[in-house]
Structure formats: C-alpha cells, structure tokens
N, C-alpha and C. Protein backbone atom coordinates (compact mmCIF):
# COMPACT_ATOMS: atom_id res chain seq x y z
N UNK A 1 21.53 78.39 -130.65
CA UNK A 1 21.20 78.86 -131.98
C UNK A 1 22.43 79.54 -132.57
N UNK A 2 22.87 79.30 -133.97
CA UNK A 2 23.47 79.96 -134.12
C UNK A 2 23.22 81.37 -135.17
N UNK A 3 24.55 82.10 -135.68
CA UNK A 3 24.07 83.20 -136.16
C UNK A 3 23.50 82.84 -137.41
N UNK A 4 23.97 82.59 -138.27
CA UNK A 4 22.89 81.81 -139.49
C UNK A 4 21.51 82.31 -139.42
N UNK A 5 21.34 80.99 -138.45
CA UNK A 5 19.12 81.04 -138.19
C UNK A 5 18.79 82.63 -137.58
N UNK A 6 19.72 83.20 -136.90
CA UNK A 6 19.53 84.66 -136.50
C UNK A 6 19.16 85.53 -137.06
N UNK A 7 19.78 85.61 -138.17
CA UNK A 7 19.91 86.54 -139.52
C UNK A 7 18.39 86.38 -140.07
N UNK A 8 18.06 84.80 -140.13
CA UNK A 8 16.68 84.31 -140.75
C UNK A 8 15.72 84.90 -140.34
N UNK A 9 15.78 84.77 -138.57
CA UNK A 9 14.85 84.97 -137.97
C UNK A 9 13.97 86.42 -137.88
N UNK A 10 15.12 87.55 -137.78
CA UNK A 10 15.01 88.81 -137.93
C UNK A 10 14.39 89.29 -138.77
N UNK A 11 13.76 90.26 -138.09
CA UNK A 11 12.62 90.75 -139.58
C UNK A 11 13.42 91.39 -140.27
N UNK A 12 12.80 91.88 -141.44
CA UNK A 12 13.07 92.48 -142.73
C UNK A 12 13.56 93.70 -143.23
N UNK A 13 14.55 94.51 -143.38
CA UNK A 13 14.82 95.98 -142.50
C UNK A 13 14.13 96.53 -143.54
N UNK A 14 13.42 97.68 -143.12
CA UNK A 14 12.46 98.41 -143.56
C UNK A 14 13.11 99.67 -144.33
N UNK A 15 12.72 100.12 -145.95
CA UNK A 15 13.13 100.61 -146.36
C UNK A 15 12.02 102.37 -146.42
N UNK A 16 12.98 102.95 -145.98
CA UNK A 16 12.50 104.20 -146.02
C UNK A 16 12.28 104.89 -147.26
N UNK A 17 11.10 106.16 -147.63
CA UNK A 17 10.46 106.28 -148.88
C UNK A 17 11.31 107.45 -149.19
N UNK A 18 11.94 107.62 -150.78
CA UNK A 18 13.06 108.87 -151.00
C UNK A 18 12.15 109.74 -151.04
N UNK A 19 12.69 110.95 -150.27
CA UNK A 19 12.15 112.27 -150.79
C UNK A 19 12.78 112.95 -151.57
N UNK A 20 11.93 113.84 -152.25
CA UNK A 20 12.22 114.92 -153.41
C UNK A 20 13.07 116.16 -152.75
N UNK A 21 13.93 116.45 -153.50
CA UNK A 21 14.65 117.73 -152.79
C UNK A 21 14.16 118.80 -152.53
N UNK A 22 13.96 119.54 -150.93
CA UNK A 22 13.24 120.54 -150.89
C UNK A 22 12.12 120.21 -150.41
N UNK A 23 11.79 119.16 -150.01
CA UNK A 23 10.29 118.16 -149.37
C UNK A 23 10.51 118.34 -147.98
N UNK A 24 9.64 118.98 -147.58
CA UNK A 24 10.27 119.05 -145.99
C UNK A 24 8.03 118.39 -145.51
N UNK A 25 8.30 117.00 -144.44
CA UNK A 25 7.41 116.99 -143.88
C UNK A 25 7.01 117.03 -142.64
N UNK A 26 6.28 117.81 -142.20
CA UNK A 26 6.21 118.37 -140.71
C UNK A 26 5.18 118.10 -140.22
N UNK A 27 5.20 117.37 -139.06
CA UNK A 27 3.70 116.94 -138.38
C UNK A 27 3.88 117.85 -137.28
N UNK A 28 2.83 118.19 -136.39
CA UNK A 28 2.80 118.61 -135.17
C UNK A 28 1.60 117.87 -134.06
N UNK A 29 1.68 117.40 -133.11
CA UNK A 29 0.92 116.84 -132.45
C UNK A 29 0.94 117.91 -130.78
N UNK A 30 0.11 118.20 -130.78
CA UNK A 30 -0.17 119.07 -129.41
C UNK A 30 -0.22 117.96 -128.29
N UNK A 31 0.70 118.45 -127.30
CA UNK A 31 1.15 117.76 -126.34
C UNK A 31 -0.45 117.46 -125.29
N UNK A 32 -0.43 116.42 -124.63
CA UNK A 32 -2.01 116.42 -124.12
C UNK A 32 -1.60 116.34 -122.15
N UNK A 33 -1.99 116.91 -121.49
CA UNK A 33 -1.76 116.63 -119.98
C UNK A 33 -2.53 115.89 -119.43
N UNK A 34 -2.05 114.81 -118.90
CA UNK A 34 -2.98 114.09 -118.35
C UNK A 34 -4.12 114.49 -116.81
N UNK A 35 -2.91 115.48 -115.89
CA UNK A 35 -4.11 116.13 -115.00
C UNK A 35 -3.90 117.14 -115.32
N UNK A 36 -4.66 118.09 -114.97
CA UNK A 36 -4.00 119.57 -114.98
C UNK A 36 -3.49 119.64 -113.80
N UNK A 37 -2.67 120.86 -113.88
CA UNK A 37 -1.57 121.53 -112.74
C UNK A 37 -2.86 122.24 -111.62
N UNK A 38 -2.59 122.14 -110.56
CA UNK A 38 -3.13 122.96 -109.36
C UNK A 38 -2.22 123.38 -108.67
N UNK A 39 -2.44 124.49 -108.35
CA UNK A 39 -1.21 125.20 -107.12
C UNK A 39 -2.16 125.06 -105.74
N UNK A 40 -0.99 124.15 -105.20
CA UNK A 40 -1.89 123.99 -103.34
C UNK A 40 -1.31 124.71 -102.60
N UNK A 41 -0.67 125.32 -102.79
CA UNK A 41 -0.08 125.86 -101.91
C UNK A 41 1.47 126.87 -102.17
N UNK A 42 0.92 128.18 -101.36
CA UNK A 42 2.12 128.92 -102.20
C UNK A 42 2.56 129.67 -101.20
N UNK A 43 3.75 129.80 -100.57
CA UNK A 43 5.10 130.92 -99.21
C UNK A 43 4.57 132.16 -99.56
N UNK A 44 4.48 132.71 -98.81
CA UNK A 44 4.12 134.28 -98.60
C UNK A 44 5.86 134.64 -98.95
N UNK A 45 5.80 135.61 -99.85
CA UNK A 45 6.91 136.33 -100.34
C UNK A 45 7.63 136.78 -98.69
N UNK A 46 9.16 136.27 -98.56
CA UNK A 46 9.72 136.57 -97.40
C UNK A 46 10.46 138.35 -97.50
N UNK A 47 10.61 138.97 -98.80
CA UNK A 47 11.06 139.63 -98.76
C UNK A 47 9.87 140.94 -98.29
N UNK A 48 9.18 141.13 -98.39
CA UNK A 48 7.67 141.58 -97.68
C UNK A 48 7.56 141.41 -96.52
N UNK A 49 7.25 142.36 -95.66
CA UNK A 49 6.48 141.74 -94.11
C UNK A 49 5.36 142.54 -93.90
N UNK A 50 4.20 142.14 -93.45
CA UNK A 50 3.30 142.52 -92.88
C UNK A 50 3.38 143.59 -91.77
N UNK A 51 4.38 143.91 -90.63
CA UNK A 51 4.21 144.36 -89.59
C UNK A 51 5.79 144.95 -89.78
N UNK A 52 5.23 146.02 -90.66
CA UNK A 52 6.47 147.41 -90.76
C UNK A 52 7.27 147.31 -88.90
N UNK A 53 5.91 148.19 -88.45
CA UNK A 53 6.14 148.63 -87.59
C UNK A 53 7.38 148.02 -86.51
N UNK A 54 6.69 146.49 -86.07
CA UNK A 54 7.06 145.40 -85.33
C UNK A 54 8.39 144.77 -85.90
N UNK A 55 8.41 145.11 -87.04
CA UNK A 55 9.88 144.59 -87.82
C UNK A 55 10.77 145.87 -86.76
N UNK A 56 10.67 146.67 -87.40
CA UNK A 56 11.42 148.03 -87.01
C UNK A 56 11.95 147.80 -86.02
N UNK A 57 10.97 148.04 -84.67
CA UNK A 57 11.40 147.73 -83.26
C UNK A 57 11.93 146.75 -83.07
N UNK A 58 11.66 145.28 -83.31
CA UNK A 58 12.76 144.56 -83.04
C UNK A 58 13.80 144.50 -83.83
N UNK A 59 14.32 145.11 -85.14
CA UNK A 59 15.63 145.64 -85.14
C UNK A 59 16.23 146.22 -84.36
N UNK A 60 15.70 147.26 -84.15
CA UNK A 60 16.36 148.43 -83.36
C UNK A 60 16.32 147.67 -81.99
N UNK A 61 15.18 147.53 -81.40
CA UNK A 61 15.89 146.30 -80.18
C UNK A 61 17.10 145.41 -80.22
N UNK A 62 16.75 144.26 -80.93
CA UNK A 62 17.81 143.34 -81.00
C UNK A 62 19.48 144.34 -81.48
N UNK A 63 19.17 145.25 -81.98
CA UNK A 63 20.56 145.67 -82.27
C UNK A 63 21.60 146.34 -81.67
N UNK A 64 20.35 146.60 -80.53
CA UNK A 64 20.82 147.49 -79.07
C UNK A 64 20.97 146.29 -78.18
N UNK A 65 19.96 145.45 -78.17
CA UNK A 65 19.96 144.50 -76.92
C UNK A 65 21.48 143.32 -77.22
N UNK A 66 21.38 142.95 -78.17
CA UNK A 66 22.92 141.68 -78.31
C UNK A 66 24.11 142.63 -77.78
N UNK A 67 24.55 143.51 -78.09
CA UNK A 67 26.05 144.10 -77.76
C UNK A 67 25.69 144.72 -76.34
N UNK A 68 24.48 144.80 -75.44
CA UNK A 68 24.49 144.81 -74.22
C UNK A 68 24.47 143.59 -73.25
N UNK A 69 24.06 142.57 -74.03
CA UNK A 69 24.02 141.59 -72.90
C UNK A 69 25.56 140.45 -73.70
N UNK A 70 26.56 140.87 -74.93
CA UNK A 70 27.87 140.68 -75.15
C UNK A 70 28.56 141.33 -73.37
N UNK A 71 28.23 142.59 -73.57
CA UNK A 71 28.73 143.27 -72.05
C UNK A 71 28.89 142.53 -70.90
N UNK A 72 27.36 142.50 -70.49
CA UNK A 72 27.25 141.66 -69.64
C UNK A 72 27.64 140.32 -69.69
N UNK A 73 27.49 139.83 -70.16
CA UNK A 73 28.19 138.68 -70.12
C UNK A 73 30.07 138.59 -70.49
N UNK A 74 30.58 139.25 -70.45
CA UNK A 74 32.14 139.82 -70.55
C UNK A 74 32.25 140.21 -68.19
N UNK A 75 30.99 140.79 -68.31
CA UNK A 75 31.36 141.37 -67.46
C UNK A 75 30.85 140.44 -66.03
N UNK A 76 30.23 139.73 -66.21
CA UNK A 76 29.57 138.46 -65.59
C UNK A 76 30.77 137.62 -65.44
N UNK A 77 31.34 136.80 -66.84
CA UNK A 77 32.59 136.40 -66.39
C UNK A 77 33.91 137.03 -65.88
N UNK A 78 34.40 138.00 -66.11
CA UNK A 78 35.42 138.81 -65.10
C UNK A 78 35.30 138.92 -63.95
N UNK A 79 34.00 139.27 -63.31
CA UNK A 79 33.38 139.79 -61.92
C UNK A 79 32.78 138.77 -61.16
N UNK A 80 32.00 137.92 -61.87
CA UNK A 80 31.47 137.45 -60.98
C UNK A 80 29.68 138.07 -60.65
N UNK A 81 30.01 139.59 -61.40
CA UNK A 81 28.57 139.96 -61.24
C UNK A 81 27.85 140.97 -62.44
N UNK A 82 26.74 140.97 -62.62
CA UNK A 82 26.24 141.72 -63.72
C UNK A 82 26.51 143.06 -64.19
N UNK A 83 26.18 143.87 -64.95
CA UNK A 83 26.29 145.36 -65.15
C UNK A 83 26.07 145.56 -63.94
N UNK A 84 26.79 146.75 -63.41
CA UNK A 84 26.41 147.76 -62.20
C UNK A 84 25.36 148.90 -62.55
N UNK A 85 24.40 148.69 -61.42
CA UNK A 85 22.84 149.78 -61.50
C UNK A 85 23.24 150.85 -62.63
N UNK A 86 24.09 151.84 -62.28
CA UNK A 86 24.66 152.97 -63.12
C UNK A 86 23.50 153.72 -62.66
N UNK A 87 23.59 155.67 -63.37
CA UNK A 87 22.89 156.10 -62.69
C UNK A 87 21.14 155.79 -63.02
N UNK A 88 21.13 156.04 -61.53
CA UNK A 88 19.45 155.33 -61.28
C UNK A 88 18.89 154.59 -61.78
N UNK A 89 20.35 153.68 -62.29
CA UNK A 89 19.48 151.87 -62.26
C UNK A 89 19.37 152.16 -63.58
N UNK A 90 19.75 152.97 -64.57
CA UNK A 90 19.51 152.82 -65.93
C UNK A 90 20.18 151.69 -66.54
N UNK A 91 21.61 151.45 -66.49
CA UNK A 91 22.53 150.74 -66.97
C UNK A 91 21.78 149.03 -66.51
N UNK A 92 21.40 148.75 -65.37
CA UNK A 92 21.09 148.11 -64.89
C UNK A 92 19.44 147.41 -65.45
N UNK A 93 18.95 148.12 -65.73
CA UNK A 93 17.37 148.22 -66.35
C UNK A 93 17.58 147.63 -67.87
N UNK A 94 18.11 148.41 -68.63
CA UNK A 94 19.04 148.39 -69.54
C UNK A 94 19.16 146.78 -70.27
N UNK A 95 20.29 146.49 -68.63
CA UNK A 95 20.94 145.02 -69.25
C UNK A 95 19.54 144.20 -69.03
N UNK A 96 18.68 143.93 -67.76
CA UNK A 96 17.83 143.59 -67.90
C UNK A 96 16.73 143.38 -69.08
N UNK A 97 16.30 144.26 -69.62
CA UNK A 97 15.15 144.58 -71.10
C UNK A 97 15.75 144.34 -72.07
N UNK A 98 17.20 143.87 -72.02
CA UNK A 98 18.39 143.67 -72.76
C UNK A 98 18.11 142.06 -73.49
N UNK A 99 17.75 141.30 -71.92
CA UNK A 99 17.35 140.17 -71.84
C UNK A 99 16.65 139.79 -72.47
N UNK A 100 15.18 140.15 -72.04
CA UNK A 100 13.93 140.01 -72.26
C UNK A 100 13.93 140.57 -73.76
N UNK A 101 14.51 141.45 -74.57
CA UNK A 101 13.99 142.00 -76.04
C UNK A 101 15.02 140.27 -76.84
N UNK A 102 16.14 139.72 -76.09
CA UNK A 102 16.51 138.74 -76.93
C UNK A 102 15.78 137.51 -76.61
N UNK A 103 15.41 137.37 -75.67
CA UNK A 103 14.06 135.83 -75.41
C UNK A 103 12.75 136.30 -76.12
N UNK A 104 12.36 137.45 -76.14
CA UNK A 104 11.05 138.03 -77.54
C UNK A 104 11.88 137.74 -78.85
N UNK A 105 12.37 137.66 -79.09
CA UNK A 105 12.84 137.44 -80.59
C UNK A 105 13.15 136.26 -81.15
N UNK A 106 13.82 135.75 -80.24
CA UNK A 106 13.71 133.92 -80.33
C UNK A 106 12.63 133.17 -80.23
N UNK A 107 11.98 133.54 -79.37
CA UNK A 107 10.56 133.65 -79.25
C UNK A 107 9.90 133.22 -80.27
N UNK A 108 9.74 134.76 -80.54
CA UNK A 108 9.08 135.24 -82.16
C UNK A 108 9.55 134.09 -83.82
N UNK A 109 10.66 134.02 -83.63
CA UNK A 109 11.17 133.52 -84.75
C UNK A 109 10.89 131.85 -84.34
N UNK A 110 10.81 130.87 -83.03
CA UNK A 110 10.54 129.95 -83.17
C UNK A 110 8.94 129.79 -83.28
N UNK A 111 7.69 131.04 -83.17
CA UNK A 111 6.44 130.67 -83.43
C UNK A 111 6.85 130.43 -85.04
N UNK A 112 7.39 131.69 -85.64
CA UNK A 112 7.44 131.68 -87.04
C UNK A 112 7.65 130.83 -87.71
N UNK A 113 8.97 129.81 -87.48
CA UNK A 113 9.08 128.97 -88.06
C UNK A 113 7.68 127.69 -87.41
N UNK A 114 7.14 127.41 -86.41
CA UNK A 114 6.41 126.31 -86.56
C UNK A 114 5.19 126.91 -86.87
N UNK A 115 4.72 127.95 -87.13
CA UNK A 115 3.70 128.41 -87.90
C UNK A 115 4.02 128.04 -89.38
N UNK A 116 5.20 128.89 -90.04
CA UNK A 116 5.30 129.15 -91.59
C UNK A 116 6.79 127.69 -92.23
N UNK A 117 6.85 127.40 -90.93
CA UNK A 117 8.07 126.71 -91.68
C UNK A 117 9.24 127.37 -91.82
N UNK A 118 9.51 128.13 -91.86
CA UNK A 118 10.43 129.06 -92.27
C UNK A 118 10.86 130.20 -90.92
N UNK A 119 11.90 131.06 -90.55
CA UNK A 119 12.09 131.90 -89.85
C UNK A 119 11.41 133.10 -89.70
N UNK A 120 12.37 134.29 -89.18
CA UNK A 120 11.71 135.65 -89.34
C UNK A 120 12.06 135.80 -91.17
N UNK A 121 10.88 136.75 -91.64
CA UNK A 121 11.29 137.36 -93.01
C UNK A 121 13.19 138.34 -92.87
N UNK A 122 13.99 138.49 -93.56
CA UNK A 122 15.07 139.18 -93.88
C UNK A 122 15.05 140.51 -93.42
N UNK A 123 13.62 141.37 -93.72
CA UNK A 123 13.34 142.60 -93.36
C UNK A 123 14.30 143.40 -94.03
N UNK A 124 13.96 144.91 -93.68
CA UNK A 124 15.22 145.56 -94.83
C UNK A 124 16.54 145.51 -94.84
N UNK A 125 17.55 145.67 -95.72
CA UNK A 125 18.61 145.22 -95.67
C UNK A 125 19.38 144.50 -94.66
N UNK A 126 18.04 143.18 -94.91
CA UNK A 126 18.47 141.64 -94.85
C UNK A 126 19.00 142.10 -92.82
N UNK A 127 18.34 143.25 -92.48
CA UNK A 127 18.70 143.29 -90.76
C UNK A 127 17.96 142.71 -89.85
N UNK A 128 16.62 142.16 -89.76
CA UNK A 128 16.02 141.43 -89.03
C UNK A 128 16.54 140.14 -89.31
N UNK A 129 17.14 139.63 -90.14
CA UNK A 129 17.83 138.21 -90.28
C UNK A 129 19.03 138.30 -89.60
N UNK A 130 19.17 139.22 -89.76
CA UNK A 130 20.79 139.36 -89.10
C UNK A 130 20.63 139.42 -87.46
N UNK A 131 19.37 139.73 -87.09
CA UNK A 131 18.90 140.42 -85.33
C UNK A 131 18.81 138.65 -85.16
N UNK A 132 17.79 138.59 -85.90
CA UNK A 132 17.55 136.85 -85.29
C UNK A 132 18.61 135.97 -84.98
N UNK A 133 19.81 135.66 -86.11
CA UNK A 133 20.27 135.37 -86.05
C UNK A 133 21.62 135.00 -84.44
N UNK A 134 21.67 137.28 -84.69
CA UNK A 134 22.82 137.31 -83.47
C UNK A 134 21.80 136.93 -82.12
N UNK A 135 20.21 136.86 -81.85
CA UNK A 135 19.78 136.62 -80.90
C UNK A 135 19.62 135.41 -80.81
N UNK A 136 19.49 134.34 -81.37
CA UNK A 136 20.41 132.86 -81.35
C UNK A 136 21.32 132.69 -80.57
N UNK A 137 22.48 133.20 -81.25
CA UNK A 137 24.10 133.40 -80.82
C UNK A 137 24.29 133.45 -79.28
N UNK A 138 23.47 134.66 -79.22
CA UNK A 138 23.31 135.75 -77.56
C UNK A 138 22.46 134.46 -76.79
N UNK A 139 21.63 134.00 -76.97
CA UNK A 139 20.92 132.64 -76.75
C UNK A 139 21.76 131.74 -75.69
N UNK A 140 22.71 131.19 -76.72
CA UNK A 140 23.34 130.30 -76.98
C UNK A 140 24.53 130.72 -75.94
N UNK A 141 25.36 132.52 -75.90
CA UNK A 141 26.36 132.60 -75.18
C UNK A 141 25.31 132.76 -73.88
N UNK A 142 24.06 133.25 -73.27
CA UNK A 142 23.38 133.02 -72.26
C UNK A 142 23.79 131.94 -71.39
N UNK A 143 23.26 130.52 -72.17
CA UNK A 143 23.45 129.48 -71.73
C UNK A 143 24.83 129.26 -71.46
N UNK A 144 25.68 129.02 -71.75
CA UNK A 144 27.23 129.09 -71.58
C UNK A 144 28.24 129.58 -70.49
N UNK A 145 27.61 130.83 -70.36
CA UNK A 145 28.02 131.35 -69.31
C UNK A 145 27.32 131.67 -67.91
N UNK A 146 25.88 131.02 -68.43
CA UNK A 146 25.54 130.99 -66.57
C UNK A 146 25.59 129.63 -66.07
N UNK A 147 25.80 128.85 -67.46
CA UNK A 147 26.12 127.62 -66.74
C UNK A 147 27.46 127.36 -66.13
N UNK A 148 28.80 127.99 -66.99
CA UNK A 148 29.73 128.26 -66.56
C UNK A 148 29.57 128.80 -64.89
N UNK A 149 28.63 130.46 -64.49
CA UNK A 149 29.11 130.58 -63.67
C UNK A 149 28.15 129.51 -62.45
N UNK A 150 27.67 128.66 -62.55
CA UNK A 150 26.76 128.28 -61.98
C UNK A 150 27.55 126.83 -61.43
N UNK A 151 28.78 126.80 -62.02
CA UNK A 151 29.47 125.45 -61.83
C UNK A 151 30.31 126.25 -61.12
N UNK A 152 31.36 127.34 -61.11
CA UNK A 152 31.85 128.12 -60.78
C UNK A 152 31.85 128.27 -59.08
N UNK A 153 30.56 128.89 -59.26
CA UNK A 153 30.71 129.77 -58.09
C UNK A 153 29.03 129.13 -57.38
N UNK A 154 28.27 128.16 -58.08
CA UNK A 154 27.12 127.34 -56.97
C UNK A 154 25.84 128.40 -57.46
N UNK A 155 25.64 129.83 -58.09
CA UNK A 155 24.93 130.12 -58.33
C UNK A 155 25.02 130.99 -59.61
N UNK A 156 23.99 131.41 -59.92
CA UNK A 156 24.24 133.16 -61.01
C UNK A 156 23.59 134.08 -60.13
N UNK A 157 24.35 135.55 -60.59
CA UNK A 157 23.36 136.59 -59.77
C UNK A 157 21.48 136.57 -60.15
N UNK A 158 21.17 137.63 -59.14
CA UNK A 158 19.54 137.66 -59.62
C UNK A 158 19.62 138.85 -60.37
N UNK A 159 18.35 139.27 -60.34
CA UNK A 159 17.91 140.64 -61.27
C UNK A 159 18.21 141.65 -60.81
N UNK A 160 18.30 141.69 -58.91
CA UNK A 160 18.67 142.87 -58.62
C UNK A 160 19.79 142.95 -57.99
N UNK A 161 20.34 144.35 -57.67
CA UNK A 161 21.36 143.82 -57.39
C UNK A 161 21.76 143.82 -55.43
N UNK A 162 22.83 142.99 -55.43
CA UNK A 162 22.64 142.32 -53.94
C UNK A 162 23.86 143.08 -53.09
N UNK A 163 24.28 142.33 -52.00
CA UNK A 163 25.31 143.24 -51.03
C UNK A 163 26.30 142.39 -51.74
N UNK A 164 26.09 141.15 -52.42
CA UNK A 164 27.38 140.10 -53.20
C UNK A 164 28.11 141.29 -54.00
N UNK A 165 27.46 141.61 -54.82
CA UNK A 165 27.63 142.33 -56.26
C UNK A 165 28.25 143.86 -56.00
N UNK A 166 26.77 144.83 -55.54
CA UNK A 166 27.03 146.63 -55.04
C UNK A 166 26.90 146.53 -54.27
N UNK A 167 27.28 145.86 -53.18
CA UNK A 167 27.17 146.47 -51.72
C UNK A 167 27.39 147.30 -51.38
C-alpha cells in the first residue's frame, strides 16, 4: 500500500471545541478500589521488647561473657590449656558460665529468628544487637580454635581441670 491510500484510509482528525477565555472545565471522578486493602499481617515493633528484664541480663552477660572466653581462647592457643582455676575456681567457673551464657544467646536468637523471622530485637542502645552479634563471632572463634587445637594436639581440654593443664 502506498502512502496516498494511507492518508485516505485514516480517520478524520478530530477538531477540538474553542473555549472562551477564563473557561476552566473540571471534572473529578473518585477513584474506585477494586478490593479493599486488609492488613494480614503486621512485625511486632523491634525497637520494643517484651522482657526488660531478660534483655538486661543477657546484655550484661554476653558483655562479660565474649571478652572472657576472647581470653580463653588467646589462652587455649598459647598453652595448650584453658583459664587457670584462680582463686577457688572462680576464674575457672567464670570461663566456664562464660560458655554456656554465649550458647544461651545463640540459642535464643536462633529460636527468634525461626519463630519471628527476624533476630534478637536491638534492645537499648542498639546493645543486645551488638551481644548477639559478638556471640556469633565468639561462636564462630569457638569452633576454630578447638578445632585447631584438636588437630594439634588429638584432643581439647575438659571442664575441669587435669594434671595435663594444673597439675
């Protein structure tokens, strides 16, 4: 086809109606929704926690427990063996609960997330994120270095201490 019959074919261009100066015409059509909106589901505000208390302590745990079992594990690889008892086994107790407050927290934060999806809440100035976090870390250097000494030397120490270690 050429342009010619094109021109033919095309409709008719449509002439728009003049307005008067100062004619202003304004329609409004209210927008219509086809479903309405439902909220299914809504995150519990993370900056909030439920359990003041339980926040607290495991701050103050985790914040004591990571830079004791950093120790120990400094002192694990140099030696060969864990914190020494100290007096009456405090130091020793210590690194132990040291342990156990960073496997509760990892713990804690992996129910949290397969409960909520999400981790521990931030807690106050953003320090229970920060506990979780370094108890990860501490986790993570755990593994590392008893596997280290476990290739090492055929074992890791136990909990208490032996004639290897304080004899």
């Amino acid at each position: 086809m050429d342009a010619s019959k094109m021109l033919l074919l095309s409709p008719p261009s449509i002439s728009l109606p003049l307005l008067k100066p100062h004619t202003f015409i304004l329609t409004y059509k209210k927008p219509k929704l086809h479903t309405p909106l439902k909220v299914l589901a809504m995150a519990k505000d993370t900056s909030e926690s439920g359990n003041g208390t339980i926040d607290q302590a495991a701050i103050a745990g985790g914040l004591v427990a990571n830079p004791v079992i950093a120790w120990s594990l400094y002192t694990l690889k140099t030696t060969g063996c864990g914190l020494p008892p100290g007096p009456g086994g405090s130091i020793g107790a210590l690194e132990g609960v040291s342990y156990l407050v960073v496997v509760g927290i990892v713990g804690w934060s992996l129910y949290t997330k397969a409960k909520t999806g999400s981790g521990l809440p931030n807690g106050p100035f953003g320090l229970l994120g920060a506990v979780e976090g370094l108890s990860f870390l501490s986790l993570l250097a755990i593994l590392v270095a008893f596997g280290l000494q476990f290739l090492q030397s055929g074992s890791i120490p136990g909990p208490l201490p032996s004639d290897q270690c304080f004899g």
